[in-house]
N, C-alpha and C. Protein backbone atom coordinates (compact mmCIF):
# COMPACT_ATOMS: atom_id res chain seq x y z
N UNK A 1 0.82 -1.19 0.00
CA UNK A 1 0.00 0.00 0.00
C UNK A 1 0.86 1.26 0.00
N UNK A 2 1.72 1.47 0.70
CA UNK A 2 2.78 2.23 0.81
C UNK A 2 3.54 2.63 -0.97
N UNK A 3 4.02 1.66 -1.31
CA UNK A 3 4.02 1.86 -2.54
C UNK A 3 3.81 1.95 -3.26
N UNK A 4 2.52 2.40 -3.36
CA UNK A 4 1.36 2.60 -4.26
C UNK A 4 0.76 4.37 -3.90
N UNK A 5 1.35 4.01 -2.72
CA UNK A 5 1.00 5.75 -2.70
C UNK A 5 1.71 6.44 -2.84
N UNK A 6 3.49 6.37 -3.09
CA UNK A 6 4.40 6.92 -3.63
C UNK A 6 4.25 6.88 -4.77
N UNK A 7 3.63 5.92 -5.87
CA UNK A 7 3.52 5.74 -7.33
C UNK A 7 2.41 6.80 -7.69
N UNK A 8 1.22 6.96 -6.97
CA UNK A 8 0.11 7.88 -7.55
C UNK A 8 0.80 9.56 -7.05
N UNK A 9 1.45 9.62 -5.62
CA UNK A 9 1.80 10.61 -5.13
C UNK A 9 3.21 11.31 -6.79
N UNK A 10 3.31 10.35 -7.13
CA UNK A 10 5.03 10.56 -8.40
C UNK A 10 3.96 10.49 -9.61
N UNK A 11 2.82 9.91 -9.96
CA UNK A 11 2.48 9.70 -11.27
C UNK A 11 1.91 11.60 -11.08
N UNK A 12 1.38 12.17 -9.73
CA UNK A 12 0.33 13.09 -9.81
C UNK A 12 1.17 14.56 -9.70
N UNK A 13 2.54 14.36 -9.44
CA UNK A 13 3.50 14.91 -9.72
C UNK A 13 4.33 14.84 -11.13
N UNK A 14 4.06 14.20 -11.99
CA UNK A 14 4.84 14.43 -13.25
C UNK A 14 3.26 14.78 -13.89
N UNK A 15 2.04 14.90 -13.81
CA UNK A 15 0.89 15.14 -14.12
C UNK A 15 1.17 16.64 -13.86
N UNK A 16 1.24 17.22 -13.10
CA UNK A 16 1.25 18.54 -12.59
C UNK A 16 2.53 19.35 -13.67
N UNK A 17 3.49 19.17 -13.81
CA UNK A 17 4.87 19.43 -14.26
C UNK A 17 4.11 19.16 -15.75
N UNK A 18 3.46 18.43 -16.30
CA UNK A 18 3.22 18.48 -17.82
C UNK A 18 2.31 19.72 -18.08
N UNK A 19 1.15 19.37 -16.72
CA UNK A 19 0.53 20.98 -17.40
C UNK A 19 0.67 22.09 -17.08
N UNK A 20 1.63 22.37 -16.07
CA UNK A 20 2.25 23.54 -16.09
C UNK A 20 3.27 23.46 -17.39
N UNK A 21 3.72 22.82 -17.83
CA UNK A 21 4.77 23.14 -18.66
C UNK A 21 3.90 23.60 -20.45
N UNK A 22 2.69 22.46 -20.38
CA UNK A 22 1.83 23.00 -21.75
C UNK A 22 1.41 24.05 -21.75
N UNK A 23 0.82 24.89 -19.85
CA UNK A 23 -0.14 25.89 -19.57
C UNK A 23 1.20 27.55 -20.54
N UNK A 24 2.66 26.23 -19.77
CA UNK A 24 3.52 27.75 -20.14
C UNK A 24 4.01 27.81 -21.63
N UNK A 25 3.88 26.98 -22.24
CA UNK A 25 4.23 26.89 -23.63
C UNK A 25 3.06 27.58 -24.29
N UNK A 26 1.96 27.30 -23.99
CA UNK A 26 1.02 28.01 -24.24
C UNK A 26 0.69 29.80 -24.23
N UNK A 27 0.94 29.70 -23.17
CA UNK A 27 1.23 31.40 -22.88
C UNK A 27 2.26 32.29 -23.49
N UNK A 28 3.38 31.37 -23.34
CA UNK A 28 4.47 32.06 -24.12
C UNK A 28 4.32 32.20 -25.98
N UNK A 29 3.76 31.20 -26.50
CA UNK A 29 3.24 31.53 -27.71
C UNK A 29 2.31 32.37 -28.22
N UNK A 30 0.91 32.20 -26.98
CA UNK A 30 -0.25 33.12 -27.16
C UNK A 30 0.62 34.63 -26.99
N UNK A 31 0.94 34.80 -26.00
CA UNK A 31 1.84 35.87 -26.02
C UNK A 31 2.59 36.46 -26.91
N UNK A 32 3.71 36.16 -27.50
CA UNK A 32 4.39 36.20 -28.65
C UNK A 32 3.25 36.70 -29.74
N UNK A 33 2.90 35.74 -29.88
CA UNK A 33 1.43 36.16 -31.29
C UNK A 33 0.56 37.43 -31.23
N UNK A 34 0.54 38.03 -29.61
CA UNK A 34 -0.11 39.01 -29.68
C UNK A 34 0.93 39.98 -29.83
N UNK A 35 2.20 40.29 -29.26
CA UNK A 35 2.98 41.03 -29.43
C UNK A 35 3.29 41.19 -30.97
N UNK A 36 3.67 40.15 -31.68
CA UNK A 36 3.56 40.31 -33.10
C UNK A 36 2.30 40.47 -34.09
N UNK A 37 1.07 40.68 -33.45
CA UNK A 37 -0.24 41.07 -34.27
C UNK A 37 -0.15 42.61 -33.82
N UNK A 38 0.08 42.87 -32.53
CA UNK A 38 0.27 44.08 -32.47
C UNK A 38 0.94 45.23 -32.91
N UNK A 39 2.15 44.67 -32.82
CA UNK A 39 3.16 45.62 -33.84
C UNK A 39 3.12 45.36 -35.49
N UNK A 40 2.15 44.85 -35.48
CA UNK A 40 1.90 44.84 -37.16
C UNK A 40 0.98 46.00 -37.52
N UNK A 41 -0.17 45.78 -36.70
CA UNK A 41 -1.36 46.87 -36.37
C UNK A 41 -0.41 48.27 -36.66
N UNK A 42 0.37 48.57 -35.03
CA UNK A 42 1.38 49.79 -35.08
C UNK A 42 1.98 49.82 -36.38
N UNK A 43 2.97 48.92 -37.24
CA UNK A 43 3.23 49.18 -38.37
C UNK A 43 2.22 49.81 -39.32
N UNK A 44 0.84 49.33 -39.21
CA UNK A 44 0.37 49.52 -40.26
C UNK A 44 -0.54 51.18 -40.35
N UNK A 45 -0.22 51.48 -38.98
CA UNK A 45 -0.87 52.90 -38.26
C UNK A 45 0.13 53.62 -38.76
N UNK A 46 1.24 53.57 -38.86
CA UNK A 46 2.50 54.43 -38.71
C UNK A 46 3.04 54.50 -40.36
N UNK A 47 2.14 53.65 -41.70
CA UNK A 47 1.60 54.24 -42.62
C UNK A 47 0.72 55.14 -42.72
N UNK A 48 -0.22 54.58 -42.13
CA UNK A 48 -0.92 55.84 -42.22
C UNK A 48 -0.75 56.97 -42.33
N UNK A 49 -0.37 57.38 -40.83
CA UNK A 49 0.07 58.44 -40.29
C UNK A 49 1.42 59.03 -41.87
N UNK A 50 1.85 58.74 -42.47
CA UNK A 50 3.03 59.05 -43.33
C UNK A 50 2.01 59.72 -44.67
N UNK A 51 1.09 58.39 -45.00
CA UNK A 51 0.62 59.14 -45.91
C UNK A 51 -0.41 60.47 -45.87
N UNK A 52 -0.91 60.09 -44.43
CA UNK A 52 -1.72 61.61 -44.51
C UNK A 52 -0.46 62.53 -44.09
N UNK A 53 0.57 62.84 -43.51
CA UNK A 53 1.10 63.68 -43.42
C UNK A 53 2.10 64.16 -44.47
N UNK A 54 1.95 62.95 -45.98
CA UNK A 54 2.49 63.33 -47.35
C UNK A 54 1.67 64.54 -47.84
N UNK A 55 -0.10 64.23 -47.50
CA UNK A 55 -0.63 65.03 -48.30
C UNK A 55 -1.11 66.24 -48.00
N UNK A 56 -0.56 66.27 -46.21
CA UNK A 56 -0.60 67.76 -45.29
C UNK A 56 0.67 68.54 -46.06
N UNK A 57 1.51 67.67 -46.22
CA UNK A 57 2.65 68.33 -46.92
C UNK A 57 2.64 69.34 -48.36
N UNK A 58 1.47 68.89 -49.10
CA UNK A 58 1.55 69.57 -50.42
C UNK A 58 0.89 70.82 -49.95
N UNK A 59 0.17 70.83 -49.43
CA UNK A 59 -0.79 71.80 -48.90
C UNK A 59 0.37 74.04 -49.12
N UNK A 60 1.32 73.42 -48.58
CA UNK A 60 2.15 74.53 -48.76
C UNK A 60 2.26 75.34 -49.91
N UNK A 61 2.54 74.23 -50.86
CA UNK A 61 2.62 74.71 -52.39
C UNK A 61 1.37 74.99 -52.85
N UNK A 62 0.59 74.72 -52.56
CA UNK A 62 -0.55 74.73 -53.14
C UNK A 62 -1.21 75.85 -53.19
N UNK A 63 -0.96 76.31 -51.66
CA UNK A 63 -1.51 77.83 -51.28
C UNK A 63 -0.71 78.78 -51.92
N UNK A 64 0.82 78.23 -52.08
CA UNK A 64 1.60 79.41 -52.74
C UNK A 64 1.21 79.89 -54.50
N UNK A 65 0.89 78.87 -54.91
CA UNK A 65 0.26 78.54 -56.33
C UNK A 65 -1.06 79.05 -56.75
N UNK A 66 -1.95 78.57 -55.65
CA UNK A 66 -3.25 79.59 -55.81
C UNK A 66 -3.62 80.66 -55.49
N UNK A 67 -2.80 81.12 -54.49
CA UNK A 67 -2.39 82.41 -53.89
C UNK A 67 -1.48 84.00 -54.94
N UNK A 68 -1.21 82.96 -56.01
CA UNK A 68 -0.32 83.69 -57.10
C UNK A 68 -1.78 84.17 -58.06
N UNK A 69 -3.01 83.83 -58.08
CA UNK A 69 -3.92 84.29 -58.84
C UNK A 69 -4.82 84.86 -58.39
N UNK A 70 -4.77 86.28 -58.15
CA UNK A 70 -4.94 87.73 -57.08
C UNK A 70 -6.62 87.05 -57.45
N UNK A 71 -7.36 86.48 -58.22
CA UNK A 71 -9.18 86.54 -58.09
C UNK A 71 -9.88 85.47 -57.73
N UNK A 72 -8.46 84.59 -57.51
CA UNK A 72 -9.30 83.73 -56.72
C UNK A 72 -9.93 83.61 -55.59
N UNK A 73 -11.11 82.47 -55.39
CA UNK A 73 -11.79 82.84 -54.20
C UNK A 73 -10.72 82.59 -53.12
N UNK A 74 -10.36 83.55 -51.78
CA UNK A 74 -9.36 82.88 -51.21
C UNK A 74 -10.20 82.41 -50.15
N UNK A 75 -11.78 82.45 -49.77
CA UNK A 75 -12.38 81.89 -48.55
C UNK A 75 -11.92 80.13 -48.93
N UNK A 76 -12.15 79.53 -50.25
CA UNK A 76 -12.14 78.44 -50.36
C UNK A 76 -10.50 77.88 -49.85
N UNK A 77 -9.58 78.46 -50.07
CA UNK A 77 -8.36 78.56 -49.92
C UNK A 77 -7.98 78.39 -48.89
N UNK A 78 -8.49 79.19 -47.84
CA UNK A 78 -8.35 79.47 -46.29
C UNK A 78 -8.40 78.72 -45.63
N UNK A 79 -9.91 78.34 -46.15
CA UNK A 79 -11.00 76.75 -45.68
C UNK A 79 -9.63 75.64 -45.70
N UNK A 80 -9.16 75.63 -46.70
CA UNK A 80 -8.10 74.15 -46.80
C UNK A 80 -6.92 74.01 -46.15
N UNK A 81 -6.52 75.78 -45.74
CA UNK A 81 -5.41 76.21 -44.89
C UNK A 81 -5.74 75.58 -43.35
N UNK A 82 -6.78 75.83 -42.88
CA UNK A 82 -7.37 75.87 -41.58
C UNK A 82 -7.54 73.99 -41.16
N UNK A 83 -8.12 73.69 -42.64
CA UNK A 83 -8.40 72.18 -42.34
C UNK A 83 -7.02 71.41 -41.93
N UNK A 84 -6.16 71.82 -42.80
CA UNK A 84 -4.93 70.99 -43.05
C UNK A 84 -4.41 71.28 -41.07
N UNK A 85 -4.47 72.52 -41.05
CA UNK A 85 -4.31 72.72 -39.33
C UNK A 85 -4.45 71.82 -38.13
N UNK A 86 -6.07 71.46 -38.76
CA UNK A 86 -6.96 71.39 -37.25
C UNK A 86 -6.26 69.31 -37.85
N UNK A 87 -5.83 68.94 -38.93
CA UNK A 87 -5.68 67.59 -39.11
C UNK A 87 -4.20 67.42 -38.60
N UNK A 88 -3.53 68.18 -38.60
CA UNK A 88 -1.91 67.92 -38.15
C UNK A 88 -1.72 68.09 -36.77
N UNK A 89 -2.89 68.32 -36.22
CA UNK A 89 -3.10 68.76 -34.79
C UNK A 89 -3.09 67.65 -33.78
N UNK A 90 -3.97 66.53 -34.55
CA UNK A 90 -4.80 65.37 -33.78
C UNK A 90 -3.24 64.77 -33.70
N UNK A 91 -2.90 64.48 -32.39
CA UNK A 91 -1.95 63.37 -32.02
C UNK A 91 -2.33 62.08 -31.62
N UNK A 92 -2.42 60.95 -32.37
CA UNK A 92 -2.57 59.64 -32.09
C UNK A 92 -1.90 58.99 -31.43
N UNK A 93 -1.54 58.21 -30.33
CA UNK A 93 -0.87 57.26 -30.01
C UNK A 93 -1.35 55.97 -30.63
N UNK A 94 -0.95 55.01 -31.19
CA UNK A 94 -1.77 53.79 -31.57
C UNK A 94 -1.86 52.60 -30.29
N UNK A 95 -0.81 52.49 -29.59
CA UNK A 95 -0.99 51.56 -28.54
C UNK A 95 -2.03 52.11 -27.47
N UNK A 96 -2.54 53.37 -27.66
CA UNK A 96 -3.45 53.47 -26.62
C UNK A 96 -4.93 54.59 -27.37
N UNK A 97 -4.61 53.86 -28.79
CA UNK A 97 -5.83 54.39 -29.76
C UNK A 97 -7.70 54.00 -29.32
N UNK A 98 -8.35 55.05 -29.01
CA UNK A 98 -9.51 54.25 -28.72
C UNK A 98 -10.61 54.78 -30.44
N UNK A 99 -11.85 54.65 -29.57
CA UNK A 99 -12.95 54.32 -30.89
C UNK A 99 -13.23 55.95 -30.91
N UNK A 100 -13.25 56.75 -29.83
CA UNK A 100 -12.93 58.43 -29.99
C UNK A 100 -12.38 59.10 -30.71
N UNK A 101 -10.69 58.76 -30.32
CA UNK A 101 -9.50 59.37 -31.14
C UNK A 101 -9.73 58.78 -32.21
N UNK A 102 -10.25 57.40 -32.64
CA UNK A 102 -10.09 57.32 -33.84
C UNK A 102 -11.17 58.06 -35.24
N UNK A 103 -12.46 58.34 -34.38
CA UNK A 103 -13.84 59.36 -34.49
C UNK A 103 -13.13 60.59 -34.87
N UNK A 104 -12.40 60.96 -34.03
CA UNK A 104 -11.83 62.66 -34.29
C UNK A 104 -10.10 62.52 -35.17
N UNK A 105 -10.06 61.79 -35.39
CA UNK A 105 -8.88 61.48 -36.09
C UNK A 105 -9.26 61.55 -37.93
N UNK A 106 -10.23 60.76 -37.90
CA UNK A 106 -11.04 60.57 -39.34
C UNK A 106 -11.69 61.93 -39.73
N UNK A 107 -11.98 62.51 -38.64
CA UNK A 107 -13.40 64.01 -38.54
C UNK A 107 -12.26 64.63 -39.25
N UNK A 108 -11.16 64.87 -38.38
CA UNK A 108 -10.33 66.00 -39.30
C UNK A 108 -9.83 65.78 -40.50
N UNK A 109 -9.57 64.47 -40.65
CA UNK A 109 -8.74 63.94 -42.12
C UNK A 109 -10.11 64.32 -43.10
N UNK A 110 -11.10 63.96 -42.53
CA UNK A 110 -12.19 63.94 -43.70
C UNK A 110 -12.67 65.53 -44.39
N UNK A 111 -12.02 66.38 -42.96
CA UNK A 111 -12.82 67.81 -43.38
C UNK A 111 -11.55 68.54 -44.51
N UNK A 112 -10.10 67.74 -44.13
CA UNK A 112 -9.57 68.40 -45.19
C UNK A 112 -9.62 67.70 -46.53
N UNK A 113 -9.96 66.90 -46.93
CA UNK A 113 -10.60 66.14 -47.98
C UNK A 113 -11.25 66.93 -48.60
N UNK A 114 -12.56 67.11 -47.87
CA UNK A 114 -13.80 68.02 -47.87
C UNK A 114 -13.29 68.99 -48.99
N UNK A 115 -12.37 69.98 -48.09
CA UNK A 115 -12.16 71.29 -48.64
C UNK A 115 -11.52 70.94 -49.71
N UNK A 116 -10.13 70.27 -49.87
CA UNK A 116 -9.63 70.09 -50.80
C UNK A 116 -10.46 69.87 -52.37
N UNK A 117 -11.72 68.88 -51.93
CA UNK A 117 -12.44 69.06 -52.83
C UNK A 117 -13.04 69.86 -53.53
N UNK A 118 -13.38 70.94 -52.90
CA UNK A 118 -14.44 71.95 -52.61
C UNK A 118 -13.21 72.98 -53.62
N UNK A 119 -11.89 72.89 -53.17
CA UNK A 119 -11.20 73.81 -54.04
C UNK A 119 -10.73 73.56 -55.21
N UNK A 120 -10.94 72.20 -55.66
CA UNK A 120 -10.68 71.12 -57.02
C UNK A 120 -11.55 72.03 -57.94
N UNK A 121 -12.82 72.04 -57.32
CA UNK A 121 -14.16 72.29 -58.10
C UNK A 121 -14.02 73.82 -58.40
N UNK A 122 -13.41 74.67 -57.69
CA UNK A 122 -14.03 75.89 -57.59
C UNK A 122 -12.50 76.33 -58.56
N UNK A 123 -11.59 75.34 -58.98
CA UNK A 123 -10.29 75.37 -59.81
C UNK A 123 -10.76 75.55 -61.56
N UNK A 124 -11.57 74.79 -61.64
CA UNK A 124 -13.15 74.48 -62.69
C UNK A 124 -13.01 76.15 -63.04
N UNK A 125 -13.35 76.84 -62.38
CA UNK A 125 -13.64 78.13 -62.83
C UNK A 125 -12.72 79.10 -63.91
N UNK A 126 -11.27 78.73 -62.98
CA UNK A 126 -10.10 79.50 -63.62
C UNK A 126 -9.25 78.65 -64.26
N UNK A 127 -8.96 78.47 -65.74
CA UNK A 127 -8.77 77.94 -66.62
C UNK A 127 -7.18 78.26 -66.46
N UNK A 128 -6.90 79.15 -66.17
CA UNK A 128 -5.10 79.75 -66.26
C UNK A 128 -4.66 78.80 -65.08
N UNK A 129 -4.87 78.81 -64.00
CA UNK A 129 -4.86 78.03 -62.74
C UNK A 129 -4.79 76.76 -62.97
N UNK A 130 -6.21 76.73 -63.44
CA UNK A 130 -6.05 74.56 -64.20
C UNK A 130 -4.92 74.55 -64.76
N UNK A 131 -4.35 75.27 -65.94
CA UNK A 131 -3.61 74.71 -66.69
C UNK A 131 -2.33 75.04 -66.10
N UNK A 132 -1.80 75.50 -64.97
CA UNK A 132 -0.71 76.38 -64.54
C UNK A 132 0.03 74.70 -63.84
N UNK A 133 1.49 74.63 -64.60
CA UNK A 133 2.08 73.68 -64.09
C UNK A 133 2.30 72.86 -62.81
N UNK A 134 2.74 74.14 -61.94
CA UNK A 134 2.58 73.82 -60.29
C UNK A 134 1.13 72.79 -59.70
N UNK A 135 0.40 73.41 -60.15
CA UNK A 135 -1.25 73.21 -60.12
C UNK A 135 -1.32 71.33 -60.54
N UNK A 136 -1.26 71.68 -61.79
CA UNK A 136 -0.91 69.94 -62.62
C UNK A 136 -0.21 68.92 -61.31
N UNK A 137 0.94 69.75 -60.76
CA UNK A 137 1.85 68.74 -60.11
C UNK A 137 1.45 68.04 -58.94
N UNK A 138 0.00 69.21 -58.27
CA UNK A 138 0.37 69.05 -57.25
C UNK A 138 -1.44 67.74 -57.73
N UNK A 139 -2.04 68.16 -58.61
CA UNK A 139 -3.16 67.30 -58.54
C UNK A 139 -2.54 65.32 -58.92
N UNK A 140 -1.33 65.69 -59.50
CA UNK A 140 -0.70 64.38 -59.90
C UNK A 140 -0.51 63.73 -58.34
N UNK A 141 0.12 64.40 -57.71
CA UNK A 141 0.14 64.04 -55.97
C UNK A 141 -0.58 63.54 -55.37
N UNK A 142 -1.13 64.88 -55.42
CA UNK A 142 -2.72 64.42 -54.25
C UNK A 142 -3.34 62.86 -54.79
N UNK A 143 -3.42 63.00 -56.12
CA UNK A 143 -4.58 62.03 -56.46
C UNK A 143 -3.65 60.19 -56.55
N UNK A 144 -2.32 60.45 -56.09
CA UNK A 144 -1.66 59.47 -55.68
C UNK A 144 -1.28 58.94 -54.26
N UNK A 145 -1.48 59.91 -53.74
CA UNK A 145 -1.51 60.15 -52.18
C UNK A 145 -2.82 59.65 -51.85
N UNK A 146 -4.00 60.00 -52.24
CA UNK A 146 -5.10 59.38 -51.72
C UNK A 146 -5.45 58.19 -52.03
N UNK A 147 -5.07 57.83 -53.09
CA UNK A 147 -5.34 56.29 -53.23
C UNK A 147 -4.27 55.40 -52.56
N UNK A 148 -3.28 55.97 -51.92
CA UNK A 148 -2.29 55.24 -51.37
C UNK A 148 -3.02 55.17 -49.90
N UNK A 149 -3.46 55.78 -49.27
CA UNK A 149 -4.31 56.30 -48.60
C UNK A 149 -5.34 55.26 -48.12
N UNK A 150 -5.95 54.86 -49.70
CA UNK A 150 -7.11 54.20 -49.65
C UNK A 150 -6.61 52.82 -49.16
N UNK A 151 -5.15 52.32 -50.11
CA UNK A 151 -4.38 51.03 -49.69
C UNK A 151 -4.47 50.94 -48.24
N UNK A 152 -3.44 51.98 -47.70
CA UNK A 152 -2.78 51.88 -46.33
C UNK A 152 -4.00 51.50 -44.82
N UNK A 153 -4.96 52.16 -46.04
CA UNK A 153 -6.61 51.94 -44.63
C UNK A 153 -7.20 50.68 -44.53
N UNK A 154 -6.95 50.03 -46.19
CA UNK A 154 -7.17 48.76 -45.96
C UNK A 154 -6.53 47.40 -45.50
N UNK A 155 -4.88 48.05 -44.98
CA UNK A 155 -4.08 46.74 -45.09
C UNK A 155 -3.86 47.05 -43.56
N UNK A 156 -4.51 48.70 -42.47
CA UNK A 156 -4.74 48.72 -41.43
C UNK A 156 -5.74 47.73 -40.74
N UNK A 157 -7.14 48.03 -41.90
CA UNK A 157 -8.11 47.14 -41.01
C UNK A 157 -8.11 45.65 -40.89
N UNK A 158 -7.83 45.46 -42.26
CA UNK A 158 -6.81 44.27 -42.00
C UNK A 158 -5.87 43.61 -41.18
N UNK A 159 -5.55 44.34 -40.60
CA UNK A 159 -4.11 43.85 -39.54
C UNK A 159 -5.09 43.61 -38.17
N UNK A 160 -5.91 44.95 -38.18
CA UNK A 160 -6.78 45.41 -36.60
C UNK A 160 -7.86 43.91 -36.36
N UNK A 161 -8.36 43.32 -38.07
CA UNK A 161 -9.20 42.26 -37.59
C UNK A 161 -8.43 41.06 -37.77
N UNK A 162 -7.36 40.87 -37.37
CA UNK A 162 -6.66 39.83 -37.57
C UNK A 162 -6.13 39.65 -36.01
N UNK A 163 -5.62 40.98 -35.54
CA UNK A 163 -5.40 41.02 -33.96
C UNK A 163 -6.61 41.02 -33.14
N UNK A 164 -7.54 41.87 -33.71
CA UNK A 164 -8.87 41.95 -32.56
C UNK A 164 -9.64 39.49 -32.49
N UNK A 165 -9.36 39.37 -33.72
CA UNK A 165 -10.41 38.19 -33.60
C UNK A 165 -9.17 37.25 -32.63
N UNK A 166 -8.18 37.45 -32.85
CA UNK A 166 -7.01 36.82 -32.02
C UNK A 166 -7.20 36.96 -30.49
N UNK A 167 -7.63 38.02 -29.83
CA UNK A 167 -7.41 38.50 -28.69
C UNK A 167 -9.27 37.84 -28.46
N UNK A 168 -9.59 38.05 -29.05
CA UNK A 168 -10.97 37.59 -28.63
C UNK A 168 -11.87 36.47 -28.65
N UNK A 169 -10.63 35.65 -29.16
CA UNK A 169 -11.15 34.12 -29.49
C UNK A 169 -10.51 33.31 -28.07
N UNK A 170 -11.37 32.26 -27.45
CA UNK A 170 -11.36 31.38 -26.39
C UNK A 170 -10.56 30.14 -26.94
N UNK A 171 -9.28 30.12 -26.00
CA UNK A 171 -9.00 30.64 -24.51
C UNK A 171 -8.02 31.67 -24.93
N UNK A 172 -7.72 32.27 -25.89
CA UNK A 172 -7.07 33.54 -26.14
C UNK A 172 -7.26 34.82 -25.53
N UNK A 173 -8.51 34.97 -25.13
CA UNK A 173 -9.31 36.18 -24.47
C UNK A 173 -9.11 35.88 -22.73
N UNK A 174 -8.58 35.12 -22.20
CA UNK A 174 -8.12 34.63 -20.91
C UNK A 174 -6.98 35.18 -20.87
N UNK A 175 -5.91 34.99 -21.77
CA UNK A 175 -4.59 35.40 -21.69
C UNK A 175 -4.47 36.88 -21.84
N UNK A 176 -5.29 37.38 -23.27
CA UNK A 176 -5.01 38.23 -23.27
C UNK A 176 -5.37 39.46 -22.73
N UNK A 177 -6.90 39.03 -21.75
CA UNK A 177 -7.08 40.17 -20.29
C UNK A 177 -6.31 40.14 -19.73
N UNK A 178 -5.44 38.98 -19.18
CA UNK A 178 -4.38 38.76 -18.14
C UNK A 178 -3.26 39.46 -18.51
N UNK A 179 -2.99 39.91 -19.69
CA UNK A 179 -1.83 40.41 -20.18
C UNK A 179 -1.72 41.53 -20.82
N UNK A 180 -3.03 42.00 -20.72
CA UNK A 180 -3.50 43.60 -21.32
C UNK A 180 -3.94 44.03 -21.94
N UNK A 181 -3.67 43.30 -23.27
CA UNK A 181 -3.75 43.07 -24.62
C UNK A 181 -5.35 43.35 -24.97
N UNK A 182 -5.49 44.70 -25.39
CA UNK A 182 -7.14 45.17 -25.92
C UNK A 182 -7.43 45.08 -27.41
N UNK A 183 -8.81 45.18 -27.83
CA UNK A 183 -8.78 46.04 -29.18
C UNK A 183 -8.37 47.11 -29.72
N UNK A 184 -8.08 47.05 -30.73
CA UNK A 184 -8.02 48.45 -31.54
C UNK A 184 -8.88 48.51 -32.59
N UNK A 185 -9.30 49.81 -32.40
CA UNK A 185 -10.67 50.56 -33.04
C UNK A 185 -9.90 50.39 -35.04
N UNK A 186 -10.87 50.23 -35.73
CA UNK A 186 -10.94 50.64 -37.57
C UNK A 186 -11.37 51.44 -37.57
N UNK A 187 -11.02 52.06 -39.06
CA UNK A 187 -11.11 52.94 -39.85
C UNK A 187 -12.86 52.53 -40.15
N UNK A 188 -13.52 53.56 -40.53
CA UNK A 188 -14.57 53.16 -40.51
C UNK A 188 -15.21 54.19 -42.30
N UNK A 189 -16.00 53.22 -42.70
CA UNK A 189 -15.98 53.84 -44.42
C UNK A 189 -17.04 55.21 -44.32
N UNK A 190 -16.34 56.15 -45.04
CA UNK A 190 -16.94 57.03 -45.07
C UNK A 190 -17.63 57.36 -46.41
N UNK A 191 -18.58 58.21 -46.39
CA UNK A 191 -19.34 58.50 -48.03
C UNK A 191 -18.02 59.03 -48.89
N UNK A 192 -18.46 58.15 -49.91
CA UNK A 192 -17.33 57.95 -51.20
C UNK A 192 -16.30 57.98 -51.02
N UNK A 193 -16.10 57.03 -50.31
CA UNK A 193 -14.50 56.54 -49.87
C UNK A 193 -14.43 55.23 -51.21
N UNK A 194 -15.64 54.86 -51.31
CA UNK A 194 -15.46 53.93 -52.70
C UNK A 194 -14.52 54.47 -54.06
N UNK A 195 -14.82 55.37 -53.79
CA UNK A 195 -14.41 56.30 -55.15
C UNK A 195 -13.10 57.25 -55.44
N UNK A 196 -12.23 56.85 -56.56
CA UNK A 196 -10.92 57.75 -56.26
C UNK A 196 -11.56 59.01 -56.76
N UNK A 197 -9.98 59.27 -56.25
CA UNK A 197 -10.11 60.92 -56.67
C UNK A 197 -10.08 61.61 -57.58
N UNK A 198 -10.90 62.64 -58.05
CA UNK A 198 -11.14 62.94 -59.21
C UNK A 198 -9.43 63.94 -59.79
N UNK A 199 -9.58 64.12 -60.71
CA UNK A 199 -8.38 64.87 -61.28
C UNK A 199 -8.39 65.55 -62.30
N UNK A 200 -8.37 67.03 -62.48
CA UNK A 200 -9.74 68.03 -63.29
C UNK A 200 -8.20 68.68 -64.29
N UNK A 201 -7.74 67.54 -65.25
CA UNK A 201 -6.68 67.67 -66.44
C UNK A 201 -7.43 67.19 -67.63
N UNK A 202 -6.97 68.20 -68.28
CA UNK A 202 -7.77 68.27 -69.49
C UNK A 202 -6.31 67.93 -70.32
């Protein structure tokens, strides 16, 4: 009897040592996988962030260019000055991005869109302007910038539902409360986001 209770007492001890050792192999992988879904996410934010701040960038020339044709409207002008502002403003962190910042992150990107548009159209009017080289260069840009734009949003949400279904699938969602590991908010489609950008070359 005695030796039989050293055998279950040793079998219930190498029982213990296996699943702690699967519980930790386990963790250490689940782990790993989130750290690397995550910094993919961050990679794929930190496009973003490049290409909208390519196309905050033209913004300079642009004003200097339309600003050179004393009749143009300059309220429309202003409008795109102000937008480009209030969009270079919003500071994102992505590791601690919620469904807010990402609300007011889009609000501003979208309003300088907006205008930009708004001054495409109102370009329509002045024919010297359309055809004025600078002008040409900068619509060759923009309208490459936004469709890069369009890429970079999709290979974000992409990444975000690849980490979010990870973190939220059982027993993954055990570990990864235990370890911190949240969602991150998408890009969310806005009216005629289907659609590139127009480009008014004749």
């Amino acid at each position: 009897m005695k030796n039989k209770g050293c055998l279950s007492a040793g079998t219930i001890g190498i029982a213990l040592v296996i699943i702690v050792a699967v519980l930790f192999f386990w963790g250490k992988n689940g782990y790993n996988n989130f750290v690397a879904q995550e910094k993919n996410v961050d990679e794929k934010w930190s496009n973003i962030q490049t290409v909208y701040q390519k196309r905050a960038n033209l913004i300079p020339n642009l004003e200097r260019t339309v600003k050179s044709y004393s009749k143009f409207e300059q309220e429309t002008l202003t409008k795109v000055v102000e937008a480009r502002s209030k969009a270079t403003a919003v500071n994102i962190n992505p590791s601690n991005l919620t469904e807010e910042e990402m609300t007011k992150f889009q609000a501003a990107q979208g309003e300088l869109s907006s205008a930009l548009g708004r001054l495409m159209m109102v370009v329509e009017k002045y024919p010297d302007l359309k055809a004025d080289q600078q002008y040409i260069n900068f619509q060759r840009e923009y309208t490459a910038i936004e469709n890069s734009i369009r890429t970079e949003t999709v290979y974000y949400n992409a990444a975000v539902k690849e980490y979010n279904t990870s973190i939220a699938q059982f027993p993954n969602n055990i570990l990864a409360n235990f370890t911190n590991f949240k969602e991150r908010p998408s890009f969310k489609a806005q009216a005629g986001a289907e659609n590139a950008p127009s480009v008014f070359t004749e």
